[in-house]
N, C-alpha and C. Protein backbone atom coordinates (compact mmCIF):
# COMPACT_ATOMS: atom_id res chain seq x y z
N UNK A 1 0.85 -1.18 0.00
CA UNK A 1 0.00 0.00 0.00
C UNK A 1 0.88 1.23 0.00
N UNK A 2 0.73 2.32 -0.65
CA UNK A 2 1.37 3.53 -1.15
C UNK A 2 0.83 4.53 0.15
N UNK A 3 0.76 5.03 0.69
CA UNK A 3 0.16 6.22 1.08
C UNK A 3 0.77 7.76 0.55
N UNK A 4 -0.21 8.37 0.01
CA UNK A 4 0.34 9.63 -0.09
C UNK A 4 0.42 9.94 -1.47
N UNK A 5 0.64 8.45 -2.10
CA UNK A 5 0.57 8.41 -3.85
C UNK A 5 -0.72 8.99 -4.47
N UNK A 6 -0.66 10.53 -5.25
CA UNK A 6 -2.16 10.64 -5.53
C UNK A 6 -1.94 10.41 -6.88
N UNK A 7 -1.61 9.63 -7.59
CA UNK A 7 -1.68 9.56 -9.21
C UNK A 7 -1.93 7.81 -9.27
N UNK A 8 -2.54 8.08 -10.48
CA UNK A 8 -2.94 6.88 -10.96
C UNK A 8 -2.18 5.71 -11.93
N UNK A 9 -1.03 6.41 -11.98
CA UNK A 9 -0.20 6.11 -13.21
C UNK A 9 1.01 4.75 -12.12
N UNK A 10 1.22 3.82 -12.86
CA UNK A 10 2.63 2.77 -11.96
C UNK A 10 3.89 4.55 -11.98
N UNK A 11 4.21 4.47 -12.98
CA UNK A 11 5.58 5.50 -13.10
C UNK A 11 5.14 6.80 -13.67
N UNK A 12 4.76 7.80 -13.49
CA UNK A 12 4.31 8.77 -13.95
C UNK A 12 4.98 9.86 -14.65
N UNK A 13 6.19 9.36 -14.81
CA UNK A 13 7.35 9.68 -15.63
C UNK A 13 6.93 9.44 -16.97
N UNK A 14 6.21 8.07 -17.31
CA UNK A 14 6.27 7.77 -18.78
C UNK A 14 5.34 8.81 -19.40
N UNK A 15 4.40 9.13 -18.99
CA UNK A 15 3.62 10.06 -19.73
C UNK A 15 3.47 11.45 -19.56
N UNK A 16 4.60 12.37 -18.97
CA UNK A 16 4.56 13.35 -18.89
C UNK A 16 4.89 14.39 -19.83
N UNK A 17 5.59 13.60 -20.53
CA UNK A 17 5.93 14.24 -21.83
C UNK A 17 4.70 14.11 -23.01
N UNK A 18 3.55 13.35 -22.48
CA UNK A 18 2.42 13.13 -23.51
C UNK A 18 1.29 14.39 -22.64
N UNK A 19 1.68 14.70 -22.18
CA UNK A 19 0.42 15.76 -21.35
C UNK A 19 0.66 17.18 -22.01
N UNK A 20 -1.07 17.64 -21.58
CA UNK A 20 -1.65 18.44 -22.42
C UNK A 20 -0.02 20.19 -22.55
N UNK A 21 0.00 19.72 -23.41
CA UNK A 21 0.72 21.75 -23.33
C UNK A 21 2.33 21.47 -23.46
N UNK A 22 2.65 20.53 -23.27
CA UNK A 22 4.07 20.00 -22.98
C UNK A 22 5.01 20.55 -24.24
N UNK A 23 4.56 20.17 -25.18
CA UNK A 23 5.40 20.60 -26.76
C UNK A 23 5.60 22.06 -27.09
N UNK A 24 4.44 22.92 -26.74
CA UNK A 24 4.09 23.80 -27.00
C UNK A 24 5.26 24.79 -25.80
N UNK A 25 5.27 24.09 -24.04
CA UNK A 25 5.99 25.00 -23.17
C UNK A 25 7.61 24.49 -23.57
N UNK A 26 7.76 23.16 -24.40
CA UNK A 26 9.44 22.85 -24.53
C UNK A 26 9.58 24.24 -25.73
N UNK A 27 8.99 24.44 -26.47
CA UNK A 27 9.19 25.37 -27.69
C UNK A 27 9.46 26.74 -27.29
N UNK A 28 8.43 27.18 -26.26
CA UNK A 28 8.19 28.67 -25.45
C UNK A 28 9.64 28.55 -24.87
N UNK A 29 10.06 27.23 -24.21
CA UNK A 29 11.31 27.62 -23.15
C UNK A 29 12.50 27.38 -23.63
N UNK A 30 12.30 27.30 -25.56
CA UNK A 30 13.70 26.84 -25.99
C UNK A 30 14.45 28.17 -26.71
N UNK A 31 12.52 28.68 -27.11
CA UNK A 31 12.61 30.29 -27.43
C UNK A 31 12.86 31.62 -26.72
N UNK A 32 12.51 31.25 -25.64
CA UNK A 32 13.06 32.01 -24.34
C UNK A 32 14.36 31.87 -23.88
N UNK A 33 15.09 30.52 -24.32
CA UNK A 33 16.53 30.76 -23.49
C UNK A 33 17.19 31.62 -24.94
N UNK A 34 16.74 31.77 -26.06
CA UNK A 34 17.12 32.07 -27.53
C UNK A 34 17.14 33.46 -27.12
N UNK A 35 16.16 34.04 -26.65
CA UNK A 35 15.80 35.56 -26.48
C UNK A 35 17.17 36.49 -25.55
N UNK A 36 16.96 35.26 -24.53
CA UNK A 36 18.02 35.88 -23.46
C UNK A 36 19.65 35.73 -23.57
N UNK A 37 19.97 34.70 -24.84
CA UNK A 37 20.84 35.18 -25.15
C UNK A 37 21.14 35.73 -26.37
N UNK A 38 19.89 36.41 -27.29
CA UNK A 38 20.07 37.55 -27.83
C UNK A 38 20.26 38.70 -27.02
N UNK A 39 19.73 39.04 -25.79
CA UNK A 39 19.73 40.11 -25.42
C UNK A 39 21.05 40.39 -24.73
N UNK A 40 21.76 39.33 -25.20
CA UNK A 40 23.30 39.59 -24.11
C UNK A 40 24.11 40.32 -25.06
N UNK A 41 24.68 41.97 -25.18
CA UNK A 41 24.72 42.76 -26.23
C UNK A 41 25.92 42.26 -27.22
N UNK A 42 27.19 41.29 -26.28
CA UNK A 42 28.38 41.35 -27.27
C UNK A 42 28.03 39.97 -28.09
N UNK A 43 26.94 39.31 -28.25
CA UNK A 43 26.38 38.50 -28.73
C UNK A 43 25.78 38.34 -30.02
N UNK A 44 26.48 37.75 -31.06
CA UNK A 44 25.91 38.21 -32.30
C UNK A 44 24.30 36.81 -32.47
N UNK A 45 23.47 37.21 -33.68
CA UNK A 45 22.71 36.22 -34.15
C UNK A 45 23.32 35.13 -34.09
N UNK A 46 24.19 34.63 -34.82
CA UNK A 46 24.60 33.44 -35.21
C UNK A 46 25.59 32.65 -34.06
N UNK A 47 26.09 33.60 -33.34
CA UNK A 47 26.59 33.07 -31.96
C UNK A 47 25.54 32.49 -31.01
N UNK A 48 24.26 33.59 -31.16
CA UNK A 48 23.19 33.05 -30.04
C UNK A 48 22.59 31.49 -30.29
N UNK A 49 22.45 31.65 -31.95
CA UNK A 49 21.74 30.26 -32.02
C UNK A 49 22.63 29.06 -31.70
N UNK A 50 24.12 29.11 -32.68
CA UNK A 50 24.74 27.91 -31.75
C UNK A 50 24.76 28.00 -30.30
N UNK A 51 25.04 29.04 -29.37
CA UNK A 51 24.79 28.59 -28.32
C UNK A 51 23.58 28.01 -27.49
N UNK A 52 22.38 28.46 -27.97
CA UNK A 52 21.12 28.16 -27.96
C UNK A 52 21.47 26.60 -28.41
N UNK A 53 21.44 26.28 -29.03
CA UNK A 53 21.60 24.56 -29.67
C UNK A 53 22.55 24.05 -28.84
N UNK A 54 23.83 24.78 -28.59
CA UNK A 54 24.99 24.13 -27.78
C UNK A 54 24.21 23.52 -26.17
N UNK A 55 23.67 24.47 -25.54
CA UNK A 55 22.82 24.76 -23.99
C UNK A 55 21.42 23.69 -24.21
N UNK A 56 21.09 23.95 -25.10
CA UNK A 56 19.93 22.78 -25.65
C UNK A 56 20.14 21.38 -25.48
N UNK A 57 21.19 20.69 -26.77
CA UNK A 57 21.52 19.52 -26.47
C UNK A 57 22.26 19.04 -25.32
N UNK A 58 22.82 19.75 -24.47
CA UNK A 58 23.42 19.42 -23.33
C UNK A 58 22.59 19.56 -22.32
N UNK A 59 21.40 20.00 -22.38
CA UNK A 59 20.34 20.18 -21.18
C UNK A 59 20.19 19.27 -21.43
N UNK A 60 19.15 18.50 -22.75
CA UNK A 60 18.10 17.39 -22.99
C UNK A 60 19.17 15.81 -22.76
N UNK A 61 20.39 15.93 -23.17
CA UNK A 61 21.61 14.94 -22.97
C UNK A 61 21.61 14.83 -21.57
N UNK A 62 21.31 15.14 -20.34
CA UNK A 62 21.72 15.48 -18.80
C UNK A 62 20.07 14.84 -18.64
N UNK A 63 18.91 15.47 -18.79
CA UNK A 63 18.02 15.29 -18.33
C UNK A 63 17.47 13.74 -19.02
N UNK A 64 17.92 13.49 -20.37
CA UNK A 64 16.98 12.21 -21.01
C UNK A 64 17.68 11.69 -21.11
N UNK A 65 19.09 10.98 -20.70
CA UNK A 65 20.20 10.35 -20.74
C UNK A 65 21.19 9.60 -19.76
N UNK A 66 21.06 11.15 -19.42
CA UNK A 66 22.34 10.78 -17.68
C UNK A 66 21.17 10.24 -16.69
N UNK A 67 20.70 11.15 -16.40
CA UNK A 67 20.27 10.82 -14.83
C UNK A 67 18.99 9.48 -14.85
N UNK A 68 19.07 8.87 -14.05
CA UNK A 68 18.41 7.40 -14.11
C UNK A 68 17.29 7.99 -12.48
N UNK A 69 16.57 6.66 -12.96
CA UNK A 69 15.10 7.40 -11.85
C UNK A 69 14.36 7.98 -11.87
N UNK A 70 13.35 8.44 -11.29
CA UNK A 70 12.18 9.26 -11.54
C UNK A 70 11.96 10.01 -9.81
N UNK A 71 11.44 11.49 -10.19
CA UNK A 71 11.16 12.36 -9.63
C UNK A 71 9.94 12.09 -8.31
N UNK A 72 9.30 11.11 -8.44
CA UNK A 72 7.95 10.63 -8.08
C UNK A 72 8.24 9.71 -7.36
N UNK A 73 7.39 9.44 -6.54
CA UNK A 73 7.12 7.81 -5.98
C UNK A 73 6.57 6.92 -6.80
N UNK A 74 6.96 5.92 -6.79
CA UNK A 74 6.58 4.75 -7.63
C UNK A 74 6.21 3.41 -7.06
N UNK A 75 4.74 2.91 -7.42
CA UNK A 75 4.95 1.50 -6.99
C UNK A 75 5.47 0.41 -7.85
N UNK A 76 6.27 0.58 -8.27
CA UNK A 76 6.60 -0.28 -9.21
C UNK A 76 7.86 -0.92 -8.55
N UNK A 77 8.47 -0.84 -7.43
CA UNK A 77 8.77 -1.93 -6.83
C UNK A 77 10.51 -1.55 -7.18
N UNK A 78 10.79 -0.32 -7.42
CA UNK A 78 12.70 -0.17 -8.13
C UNK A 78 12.85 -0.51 -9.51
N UNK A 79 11.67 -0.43 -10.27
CA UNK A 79 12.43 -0.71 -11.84
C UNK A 79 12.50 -0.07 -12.39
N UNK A 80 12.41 1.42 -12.18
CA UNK A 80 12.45 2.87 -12.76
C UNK A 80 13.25 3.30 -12.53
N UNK A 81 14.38 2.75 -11.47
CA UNK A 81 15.24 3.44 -10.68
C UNK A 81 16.60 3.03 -11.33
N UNK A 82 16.77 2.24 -12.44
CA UNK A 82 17.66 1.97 -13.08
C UNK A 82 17.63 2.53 -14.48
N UNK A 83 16.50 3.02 -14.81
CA UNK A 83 16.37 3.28 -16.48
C UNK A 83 16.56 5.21 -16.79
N UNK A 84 16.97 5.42 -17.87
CA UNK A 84 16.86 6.85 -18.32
C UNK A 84 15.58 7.73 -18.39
N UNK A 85 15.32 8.66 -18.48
CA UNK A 85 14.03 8.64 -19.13
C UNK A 85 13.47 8.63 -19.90
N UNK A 86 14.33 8.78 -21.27
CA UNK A 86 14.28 7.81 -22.57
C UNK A 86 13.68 6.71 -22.28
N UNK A 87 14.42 5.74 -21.43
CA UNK A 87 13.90 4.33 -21.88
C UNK A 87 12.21 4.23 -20.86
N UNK A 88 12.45 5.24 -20.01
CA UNK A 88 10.76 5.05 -19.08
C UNK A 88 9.80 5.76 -20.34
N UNK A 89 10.48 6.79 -21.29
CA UNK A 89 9.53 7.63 -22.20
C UNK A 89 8.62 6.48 -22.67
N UNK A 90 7.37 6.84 -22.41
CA UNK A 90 6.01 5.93 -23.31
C UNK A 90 6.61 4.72 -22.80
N UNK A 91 6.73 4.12 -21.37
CA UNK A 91 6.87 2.71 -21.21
C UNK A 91 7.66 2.32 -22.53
N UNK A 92 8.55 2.72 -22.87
CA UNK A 92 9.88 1.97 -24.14
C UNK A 92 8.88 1.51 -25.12
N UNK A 93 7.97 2.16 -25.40
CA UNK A 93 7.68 1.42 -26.68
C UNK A 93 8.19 2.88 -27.49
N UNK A 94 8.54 2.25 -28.56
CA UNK A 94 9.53 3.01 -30.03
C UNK A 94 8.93 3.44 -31.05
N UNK A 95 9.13 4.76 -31.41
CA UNK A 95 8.36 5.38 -32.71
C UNK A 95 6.96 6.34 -32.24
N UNK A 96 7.22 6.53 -31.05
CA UNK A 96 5.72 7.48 -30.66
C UNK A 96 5.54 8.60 -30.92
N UNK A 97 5.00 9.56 -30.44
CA UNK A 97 4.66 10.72 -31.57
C UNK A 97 5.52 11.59 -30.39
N UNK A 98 5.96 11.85 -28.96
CA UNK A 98 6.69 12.29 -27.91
C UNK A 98 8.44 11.94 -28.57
N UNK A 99 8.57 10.69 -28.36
CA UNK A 99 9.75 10.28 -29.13
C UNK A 99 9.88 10.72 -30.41
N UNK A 100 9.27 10.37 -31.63
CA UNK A 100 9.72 11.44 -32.82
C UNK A 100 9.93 12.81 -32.83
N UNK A 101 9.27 13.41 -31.53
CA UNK A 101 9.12 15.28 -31.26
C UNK A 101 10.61 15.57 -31.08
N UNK A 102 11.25 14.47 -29.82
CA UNK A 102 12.18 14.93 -28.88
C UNK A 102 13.33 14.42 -30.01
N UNK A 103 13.08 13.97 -30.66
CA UNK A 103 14.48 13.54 -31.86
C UNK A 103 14.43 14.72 -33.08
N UNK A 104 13.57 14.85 -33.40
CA UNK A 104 13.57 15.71 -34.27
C UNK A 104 13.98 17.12 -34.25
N UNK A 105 13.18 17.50 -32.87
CA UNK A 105 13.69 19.03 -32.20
C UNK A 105 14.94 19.67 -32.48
N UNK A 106 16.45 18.40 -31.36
CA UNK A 106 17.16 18.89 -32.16
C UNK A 106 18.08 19.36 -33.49
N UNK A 107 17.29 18.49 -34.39
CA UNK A 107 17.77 18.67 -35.90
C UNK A 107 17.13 20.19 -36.34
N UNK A 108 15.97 20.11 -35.97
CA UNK A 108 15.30 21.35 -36.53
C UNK A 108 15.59 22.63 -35.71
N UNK A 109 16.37 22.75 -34.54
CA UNK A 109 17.17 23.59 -34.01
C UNK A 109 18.30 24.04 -34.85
């Protein structure tokens, strides 16, 4: 018995990236770190965007890669506690419409 668990989900990691608004706030906050380092003055265009892409793939590399586990309580007994969140993304099934977003992003960056 869980106490305290208010979600309905085993790992609630896998589908957070499928919830409502999610694509739309990764875009707002990829365009926002873009803004702020346009506004840094000795900063040209073309410096901001590679660095924008540079700060990008090394965020999403750290967060969907490195770190293993989930943020949440889980009853799932420790089997989340070994995986990326890649591999918890959509319970590992391959080719989903979250997974094609998060691959594609950075190309189209």
């Amino acid at each position: 018995m869980n106490v305290g668990v208010a979600h309905s989900e085993v790992n609630p990691n896998t589908r957070v990236m499928n919830s409502r608004g999610m694509w739309l706030t990764y875009g707002l906050g990829v365009g926002l770190l873009h803004i702020v380092l346009l506004s840094i003055p000795f900063f040209s265009v073309p410096v901001a965007w590679t660095l924008t892409n540079v700060i990008h793939n090394l965020g999403m590399y750290v967060f969907l890669h490195a770190v293993k586990g989930t943020p949440f309580e889980t009853p799932d007994q420790g089997k989340a506690r070994l995986l990326t969140h890649w591999e918890q993304l959509d319970y590992g099934v391959q080719f989903t419409s979250s997974r094609k977003f998060f691959t594609i992003s950075p190309i189209i960056l």
